[in-house]
N, C-alpha and C. Protein backbone atom coordinates (compact mmCIF):
# COMPACT_ATOMS: atom_id res chain seq x y z
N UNK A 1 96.55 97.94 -18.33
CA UNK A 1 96.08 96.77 -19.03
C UNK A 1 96.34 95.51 -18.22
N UNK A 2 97.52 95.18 -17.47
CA UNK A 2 97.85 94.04 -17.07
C UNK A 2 97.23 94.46 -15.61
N UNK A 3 96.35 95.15 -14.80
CA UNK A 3 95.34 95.45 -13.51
C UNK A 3 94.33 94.84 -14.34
N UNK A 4 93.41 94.64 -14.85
CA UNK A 4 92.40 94.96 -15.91
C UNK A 4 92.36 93.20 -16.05
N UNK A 5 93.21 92.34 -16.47
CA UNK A 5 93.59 91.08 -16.81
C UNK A 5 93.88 90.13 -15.57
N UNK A 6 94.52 90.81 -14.02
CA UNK A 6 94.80 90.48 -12.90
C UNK A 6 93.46 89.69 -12.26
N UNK A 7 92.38 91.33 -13.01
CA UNK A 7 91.03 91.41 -12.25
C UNK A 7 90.51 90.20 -12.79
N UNK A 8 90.46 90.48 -13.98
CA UNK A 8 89.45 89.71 -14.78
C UNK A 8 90.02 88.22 -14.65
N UNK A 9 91.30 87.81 -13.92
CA UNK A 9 91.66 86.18 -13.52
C UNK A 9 91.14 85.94 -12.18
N UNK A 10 91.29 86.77 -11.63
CA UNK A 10 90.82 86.55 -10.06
C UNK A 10 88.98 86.46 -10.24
N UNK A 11 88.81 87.21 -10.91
CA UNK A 11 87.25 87.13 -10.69
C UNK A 11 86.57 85.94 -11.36
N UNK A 12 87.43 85.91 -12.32
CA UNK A 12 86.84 83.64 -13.00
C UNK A 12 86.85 82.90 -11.69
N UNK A 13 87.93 83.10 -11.28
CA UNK A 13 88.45 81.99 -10.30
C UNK A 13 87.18 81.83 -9.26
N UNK A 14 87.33 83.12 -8.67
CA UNK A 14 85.75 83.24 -7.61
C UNK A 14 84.92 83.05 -8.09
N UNK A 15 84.33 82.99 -9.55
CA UNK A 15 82.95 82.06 -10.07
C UNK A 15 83.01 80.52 -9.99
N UNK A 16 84.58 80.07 -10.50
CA UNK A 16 84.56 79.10 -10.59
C UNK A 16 84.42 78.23 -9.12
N UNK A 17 84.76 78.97 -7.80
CA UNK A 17 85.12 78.62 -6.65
C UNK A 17 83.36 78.28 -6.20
N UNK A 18 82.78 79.76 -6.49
CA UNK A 18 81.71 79.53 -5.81
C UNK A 18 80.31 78.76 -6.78
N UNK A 19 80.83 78.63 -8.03
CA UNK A 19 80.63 77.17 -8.65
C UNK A 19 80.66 75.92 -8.02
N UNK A 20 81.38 75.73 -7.63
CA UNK A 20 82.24 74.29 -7.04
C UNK A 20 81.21 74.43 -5.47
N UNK A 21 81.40 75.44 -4.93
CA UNK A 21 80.72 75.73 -3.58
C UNK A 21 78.86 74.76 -3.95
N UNK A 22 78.41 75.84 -5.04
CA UNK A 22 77.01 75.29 -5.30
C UNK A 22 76.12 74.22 -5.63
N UNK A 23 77.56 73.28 -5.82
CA UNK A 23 77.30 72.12 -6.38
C UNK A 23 77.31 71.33 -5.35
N UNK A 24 78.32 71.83 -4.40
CA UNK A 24 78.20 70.52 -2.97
C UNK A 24 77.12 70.58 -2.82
N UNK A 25 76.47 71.69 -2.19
CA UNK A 25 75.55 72.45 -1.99
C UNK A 25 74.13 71.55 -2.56
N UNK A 26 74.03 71.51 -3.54
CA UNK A 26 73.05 70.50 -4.46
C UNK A 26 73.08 68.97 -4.44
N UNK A 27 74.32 68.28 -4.38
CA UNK A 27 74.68 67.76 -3.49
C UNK A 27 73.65 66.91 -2.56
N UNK A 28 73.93 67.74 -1.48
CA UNK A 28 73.21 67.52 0.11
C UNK A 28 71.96 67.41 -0.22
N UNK A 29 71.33 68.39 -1.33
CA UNK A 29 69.93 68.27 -1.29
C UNK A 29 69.51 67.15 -2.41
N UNK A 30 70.26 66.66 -3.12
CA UNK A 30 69.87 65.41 -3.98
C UNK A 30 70.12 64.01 -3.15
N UNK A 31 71.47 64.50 -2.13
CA UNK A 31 71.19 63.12 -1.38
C UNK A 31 69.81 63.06 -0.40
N UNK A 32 69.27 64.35 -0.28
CA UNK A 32 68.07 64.36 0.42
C UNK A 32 66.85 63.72 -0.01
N UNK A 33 67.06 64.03 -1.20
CA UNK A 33 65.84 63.50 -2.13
C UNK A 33 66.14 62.13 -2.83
N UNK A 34 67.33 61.38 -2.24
CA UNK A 34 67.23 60.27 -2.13
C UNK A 34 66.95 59.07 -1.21
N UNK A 35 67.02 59.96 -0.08
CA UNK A 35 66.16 58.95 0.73
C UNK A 35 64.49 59.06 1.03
N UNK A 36 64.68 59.74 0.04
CA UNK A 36 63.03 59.35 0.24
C UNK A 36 62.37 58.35 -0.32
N UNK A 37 61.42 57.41 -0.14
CA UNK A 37 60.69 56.55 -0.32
C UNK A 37 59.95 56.80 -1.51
N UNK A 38 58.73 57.71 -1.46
CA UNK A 38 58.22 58.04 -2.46
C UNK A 38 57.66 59.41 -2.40
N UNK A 39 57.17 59.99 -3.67
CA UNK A 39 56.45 61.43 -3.64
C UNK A 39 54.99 61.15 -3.50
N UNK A 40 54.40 61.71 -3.13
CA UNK A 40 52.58 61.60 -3.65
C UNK A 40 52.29 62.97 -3.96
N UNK A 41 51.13 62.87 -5.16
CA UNK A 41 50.52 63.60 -6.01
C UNK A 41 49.17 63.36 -5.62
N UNK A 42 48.46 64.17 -5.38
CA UNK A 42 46.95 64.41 -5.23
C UNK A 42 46.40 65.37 -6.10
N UNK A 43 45.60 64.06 -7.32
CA UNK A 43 45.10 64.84 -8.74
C UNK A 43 43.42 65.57 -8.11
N UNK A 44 43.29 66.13 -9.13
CA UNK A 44 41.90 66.49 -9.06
C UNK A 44 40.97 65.97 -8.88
N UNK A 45 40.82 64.92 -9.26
CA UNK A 45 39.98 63.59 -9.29
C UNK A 45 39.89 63.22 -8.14
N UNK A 46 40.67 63.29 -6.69
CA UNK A 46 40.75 62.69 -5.49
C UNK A 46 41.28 61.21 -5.75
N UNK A 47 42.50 61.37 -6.54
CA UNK A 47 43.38 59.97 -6.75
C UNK A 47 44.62 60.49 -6.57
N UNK A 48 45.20 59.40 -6.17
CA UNK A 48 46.68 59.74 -5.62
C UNK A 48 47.83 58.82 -6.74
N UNK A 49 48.98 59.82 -6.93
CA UNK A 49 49.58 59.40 -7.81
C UNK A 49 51.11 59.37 -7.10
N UNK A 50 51.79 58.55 -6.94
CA UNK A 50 52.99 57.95 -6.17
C UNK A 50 54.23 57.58 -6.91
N UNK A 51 55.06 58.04 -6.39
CA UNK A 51 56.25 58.32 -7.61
C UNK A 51 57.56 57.68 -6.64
N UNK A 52 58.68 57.10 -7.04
CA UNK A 52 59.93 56.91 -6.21
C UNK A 52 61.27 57.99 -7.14
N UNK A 53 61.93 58.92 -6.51
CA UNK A 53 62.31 60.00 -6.95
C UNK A 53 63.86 59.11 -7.37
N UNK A 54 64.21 58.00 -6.90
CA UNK A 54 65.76 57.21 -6.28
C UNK A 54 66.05 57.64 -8.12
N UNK A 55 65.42 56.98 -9.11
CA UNK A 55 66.09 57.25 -10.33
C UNK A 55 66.49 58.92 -10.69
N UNK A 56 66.10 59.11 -10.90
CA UNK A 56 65.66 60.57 -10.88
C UNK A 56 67.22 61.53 -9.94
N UNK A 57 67.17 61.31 -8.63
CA UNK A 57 67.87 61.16 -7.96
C UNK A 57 69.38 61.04 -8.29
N UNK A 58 69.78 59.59 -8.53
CA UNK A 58 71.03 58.92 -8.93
C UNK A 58 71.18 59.89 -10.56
N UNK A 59 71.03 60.11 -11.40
CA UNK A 59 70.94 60.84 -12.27
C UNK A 59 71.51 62.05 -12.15
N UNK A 60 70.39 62.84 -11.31
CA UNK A 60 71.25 64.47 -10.75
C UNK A 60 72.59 64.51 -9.65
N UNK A 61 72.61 62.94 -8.88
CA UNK A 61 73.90 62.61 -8.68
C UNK A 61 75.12 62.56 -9.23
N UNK A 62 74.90 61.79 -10.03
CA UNK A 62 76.32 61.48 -11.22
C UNK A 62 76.78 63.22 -11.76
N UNK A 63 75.30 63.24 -12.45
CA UNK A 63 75.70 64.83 -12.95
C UNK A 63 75.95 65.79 -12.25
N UNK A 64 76.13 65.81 -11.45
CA UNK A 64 76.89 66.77 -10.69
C UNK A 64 77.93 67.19 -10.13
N UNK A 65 78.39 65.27 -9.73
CA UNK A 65 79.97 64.84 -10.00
C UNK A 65 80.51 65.37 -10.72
N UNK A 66 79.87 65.03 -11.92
CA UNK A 66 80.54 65.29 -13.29
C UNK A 66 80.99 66.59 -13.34
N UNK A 67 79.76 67.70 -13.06
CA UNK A 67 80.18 68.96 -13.42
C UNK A 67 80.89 69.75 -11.75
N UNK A 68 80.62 69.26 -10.89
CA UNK A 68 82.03 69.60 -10.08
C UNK A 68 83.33 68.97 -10.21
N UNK A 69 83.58 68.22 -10.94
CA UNK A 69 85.22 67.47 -11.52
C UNK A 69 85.10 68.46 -12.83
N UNK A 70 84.27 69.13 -13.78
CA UNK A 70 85.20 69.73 -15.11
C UNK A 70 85.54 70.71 -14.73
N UNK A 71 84.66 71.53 -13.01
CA UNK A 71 84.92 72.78 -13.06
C UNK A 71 85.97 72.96 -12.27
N UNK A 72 86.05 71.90 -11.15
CA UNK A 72 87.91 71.56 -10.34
C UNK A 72 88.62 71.48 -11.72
N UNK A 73 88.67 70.97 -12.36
CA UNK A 73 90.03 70.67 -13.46
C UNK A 73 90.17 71.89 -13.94
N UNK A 74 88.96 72.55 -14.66
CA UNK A 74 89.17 74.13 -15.22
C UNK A 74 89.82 74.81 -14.20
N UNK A 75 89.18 74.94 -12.88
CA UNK A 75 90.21 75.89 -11.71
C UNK A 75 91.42 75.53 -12.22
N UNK A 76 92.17 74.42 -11.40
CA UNK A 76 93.16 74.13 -11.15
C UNK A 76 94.46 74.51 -12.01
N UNK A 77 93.72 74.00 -13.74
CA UNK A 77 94.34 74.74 -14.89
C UNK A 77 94.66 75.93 -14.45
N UNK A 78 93.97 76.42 -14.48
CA UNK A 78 93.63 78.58 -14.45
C UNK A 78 94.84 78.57 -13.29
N UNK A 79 94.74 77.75 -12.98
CA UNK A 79 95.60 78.53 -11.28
C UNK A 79 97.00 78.24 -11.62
N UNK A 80 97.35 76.76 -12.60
CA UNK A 80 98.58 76.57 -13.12
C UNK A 80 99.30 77.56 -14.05
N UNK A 81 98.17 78.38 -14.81
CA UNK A 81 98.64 79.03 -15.63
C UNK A 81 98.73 81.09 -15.26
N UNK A 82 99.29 80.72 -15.64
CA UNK A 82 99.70 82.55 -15.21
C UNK A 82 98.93 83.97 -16.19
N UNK A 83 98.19 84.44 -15.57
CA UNK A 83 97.61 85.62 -16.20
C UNK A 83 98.51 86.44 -17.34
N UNK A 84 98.02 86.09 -18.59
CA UNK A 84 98.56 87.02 -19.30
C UNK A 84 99.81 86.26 -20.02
């Protein structure tokens, strides 16, 4: 029972790790999609529709902060506290 409980702490941890991993990860590609200027859309019509992504952007920024700081704090807990 206490192998079984060892497992099942170690293996949160590595979700939570490679959690934390995926988010930098997203990250890089939201700061990517913040320097961009604008999107263009080419409707059916042969009109072009032009978008600036920066709000949009700053948004999936913050939130992501956010959810790589609850899921560091959840680790860190887990790691303070002892299986079982």
């Amino acid at each position: 029972m206490k192998i079984g409980l060892q497992l099942k702490f170690k293996l949160v941890n590595t979700f939570l790790i490679l959690l934390i991993m995926l988010n930098i990860t997203s990250l890089y590609f939201i700061y990517d999609l913040y320097t961009y200027d604008e999107l263009l859309a080419y409707l059916p019509d042969n009109s072009i529709k032009s978008d600036s992504p920066r709000s949009l952007a700053i948004i999936l920024f913050i939130g992501t902060l956010i959810n790589i700081l609850y899921v560091y704090i959840s680790l860190i807990s887990r790691l303070f506290t002892a299986p079982g």
